[in-house]
Protein backbone atom coordinates (compact mmCIF):
# COMPACT_ATOMS: atom_id res chain seq x y z
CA UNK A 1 98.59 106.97 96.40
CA UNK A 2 99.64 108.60 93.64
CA UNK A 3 103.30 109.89 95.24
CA UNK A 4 103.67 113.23 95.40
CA UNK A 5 107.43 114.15 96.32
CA UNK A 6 107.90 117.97 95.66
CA UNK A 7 107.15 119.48 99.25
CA UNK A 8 107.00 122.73 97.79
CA UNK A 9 103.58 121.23 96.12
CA UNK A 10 102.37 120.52 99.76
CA UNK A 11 103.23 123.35 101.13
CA UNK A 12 101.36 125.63 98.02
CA UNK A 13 97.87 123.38 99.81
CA UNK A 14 99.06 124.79 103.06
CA UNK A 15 101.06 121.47 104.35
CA UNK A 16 104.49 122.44 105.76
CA UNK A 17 105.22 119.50 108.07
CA UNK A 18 107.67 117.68 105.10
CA UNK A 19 109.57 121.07 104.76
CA UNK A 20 112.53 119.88 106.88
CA UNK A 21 112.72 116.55 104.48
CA UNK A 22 114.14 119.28 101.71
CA UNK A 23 112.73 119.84 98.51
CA UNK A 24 111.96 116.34 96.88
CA UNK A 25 110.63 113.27 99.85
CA UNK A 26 112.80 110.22 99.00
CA UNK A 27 111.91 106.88 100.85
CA UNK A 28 108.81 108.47 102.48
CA UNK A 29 104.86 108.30 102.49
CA UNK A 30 104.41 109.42 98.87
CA UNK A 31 107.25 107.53 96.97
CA UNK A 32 106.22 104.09 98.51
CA UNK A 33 103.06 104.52 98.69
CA UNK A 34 103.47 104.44 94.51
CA UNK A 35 103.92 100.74 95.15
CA UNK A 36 100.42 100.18 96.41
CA UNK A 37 97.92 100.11 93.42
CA UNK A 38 99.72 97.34 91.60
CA UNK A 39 100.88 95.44 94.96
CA UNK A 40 96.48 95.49 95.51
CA UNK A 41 95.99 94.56 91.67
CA UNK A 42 97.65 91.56 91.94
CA UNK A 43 96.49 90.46 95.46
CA UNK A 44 93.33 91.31 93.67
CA UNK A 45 93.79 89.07 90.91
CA UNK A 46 95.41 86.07 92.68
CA UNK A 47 93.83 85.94 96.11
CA UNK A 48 95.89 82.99 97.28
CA UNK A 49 95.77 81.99 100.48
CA UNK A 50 99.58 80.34 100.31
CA UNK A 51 100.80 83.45 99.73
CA UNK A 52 101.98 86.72 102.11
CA UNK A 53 101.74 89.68 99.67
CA UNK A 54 104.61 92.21 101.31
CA UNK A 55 105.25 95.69 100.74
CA UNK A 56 108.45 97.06 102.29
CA UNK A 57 108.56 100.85 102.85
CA UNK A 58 111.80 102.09 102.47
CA UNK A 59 115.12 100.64 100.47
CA UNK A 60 118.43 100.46 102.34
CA UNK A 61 119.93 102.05 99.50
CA UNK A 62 118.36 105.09 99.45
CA UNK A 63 120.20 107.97 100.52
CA UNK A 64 117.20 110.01 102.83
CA UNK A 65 117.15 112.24 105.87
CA UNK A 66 114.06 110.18 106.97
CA UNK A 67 113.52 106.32 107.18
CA UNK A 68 109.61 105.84 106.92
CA UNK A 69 108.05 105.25 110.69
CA UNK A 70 105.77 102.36 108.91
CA UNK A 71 108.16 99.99 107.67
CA UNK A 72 106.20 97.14 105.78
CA UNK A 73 103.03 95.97 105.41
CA UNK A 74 101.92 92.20 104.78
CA UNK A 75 99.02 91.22 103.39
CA UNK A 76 97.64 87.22 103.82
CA UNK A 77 94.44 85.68 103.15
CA UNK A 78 93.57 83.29 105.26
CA UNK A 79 90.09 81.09 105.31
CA UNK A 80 88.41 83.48 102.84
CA UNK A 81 89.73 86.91 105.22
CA UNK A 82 92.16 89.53 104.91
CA UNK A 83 95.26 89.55 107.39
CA UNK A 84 96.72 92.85 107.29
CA UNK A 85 100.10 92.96 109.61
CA UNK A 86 102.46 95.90 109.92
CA UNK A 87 105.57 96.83 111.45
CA UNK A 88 106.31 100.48 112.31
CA UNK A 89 109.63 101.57 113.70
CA UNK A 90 108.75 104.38 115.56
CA UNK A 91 105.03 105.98 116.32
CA UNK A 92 103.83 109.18 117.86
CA UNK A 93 100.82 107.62 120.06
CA UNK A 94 98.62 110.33 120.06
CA UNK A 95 99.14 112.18 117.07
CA UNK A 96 99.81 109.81 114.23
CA UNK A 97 99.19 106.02 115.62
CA UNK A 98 95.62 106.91 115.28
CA UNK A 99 96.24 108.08 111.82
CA UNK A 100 98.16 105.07 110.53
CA UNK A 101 95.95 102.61 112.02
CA UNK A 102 93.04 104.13 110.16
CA UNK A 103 95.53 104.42 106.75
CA UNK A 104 95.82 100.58 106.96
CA UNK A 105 91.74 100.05 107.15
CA UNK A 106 91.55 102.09 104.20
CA UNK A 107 94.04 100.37 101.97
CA UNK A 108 92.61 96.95 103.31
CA UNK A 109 89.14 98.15 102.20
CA UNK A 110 90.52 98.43 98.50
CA UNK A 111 91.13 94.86 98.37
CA UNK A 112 88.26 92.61 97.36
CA UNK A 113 88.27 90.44 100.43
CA UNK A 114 86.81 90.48 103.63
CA UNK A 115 88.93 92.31 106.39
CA UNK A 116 89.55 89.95 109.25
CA UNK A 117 92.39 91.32 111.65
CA UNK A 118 94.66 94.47 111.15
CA UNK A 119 97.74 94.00 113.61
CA UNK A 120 100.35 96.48 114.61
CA UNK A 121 104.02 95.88 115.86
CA UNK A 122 105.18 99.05 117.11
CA UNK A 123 109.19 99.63 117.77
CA UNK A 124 109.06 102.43 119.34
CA UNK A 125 106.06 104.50 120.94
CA UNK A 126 105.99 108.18 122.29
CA UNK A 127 104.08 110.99 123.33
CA UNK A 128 106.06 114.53 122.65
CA UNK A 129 106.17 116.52 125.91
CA UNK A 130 104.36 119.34 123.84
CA UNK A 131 101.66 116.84 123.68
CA UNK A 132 101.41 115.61 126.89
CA UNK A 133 98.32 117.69 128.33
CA UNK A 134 96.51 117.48 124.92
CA UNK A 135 96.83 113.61 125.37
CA UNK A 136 95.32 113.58 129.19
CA UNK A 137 92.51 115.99 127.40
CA UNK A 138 91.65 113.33 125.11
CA UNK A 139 91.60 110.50 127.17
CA UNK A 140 89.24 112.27 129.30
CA UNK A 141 86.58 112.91 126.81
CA UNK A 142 88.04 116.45 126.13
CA UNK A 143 88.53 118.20 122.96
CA UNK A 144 92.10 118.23 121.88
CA UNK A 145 94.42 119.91 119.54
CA UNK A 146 97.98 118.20 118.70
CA UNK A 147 101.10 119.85 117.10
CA UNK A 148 103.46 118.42 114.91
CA UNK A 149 106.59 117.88 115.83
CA UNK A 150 108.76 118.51 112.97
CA UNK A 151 112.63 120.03 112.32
């Protein structure tokens, strides 16, 4: 959460995948994930239940060569429980659904209120070709190994 943008920093820990994103990520992961800590502060500190605390990933006015796939995430507490709601644009089932779906439990978890429901709107959702028998692997109980699809 702390927003890392220079990919040549990821790539010195041996993570290449932003590489085609150019040298600084604008309106990604990193730069709106800076957001968070003082979106969950104040949700911490106010806890009210009239309220739908929203972060939107992603500014129209942004000049970037990628729109985030996660979109916006609301937050609403509802009869003493947390309501975490999301819209994603576009989703890679297999490889990072799984992945964002977990990312959402662990930034509910951060808030000091019980987690009731986490629900996911998905725009658009795929499977890579490249991916294809790796995805019948895992839904058989097989081990499976998934590559990126990046550039």
């Amino acid at each position: 959460m702390t927003g890392e943008r220079s990919t040549e920093a990821y790539r010195e820990i041996g993570v290449s995948w932003w590489d085609y994103c150019g040298p600084i990520l604008v309106n990604s992961y990193p730069t709106y994930f800076e957001k968070l800590p003082k979106l969950i502060d104040r949700i911490n500190k106010e806890k009210r239940t009239s309220k739908n605390y929203v972060l939107f990933l992603g500014s129209n006015d942004t000049e970037s060569n990628q729109q985030p796939c996660l979109s916006l995430i609301q937050f609403q507490i509802s009869d003493g429980k947390l309501i975490v709601s999301a819209y994603q644009r576009s989703s890679d089932a297999s490889l990072g659904l799984p992945s964002d779906i977990y990312h959402l439990y662990l930034i509910s978890k951060q808030i000091n209120v019980p987690l009731k429901s986490i629900t996911l709107f998905l725009g658009n959702v795929h499977i890579y070709d490249n991916n294809i028998e790796n995805t019948e692997f895992l839904l058989n109980g097989k081990p499976a190994k998934f590559t990126l699809n990046i550039g």
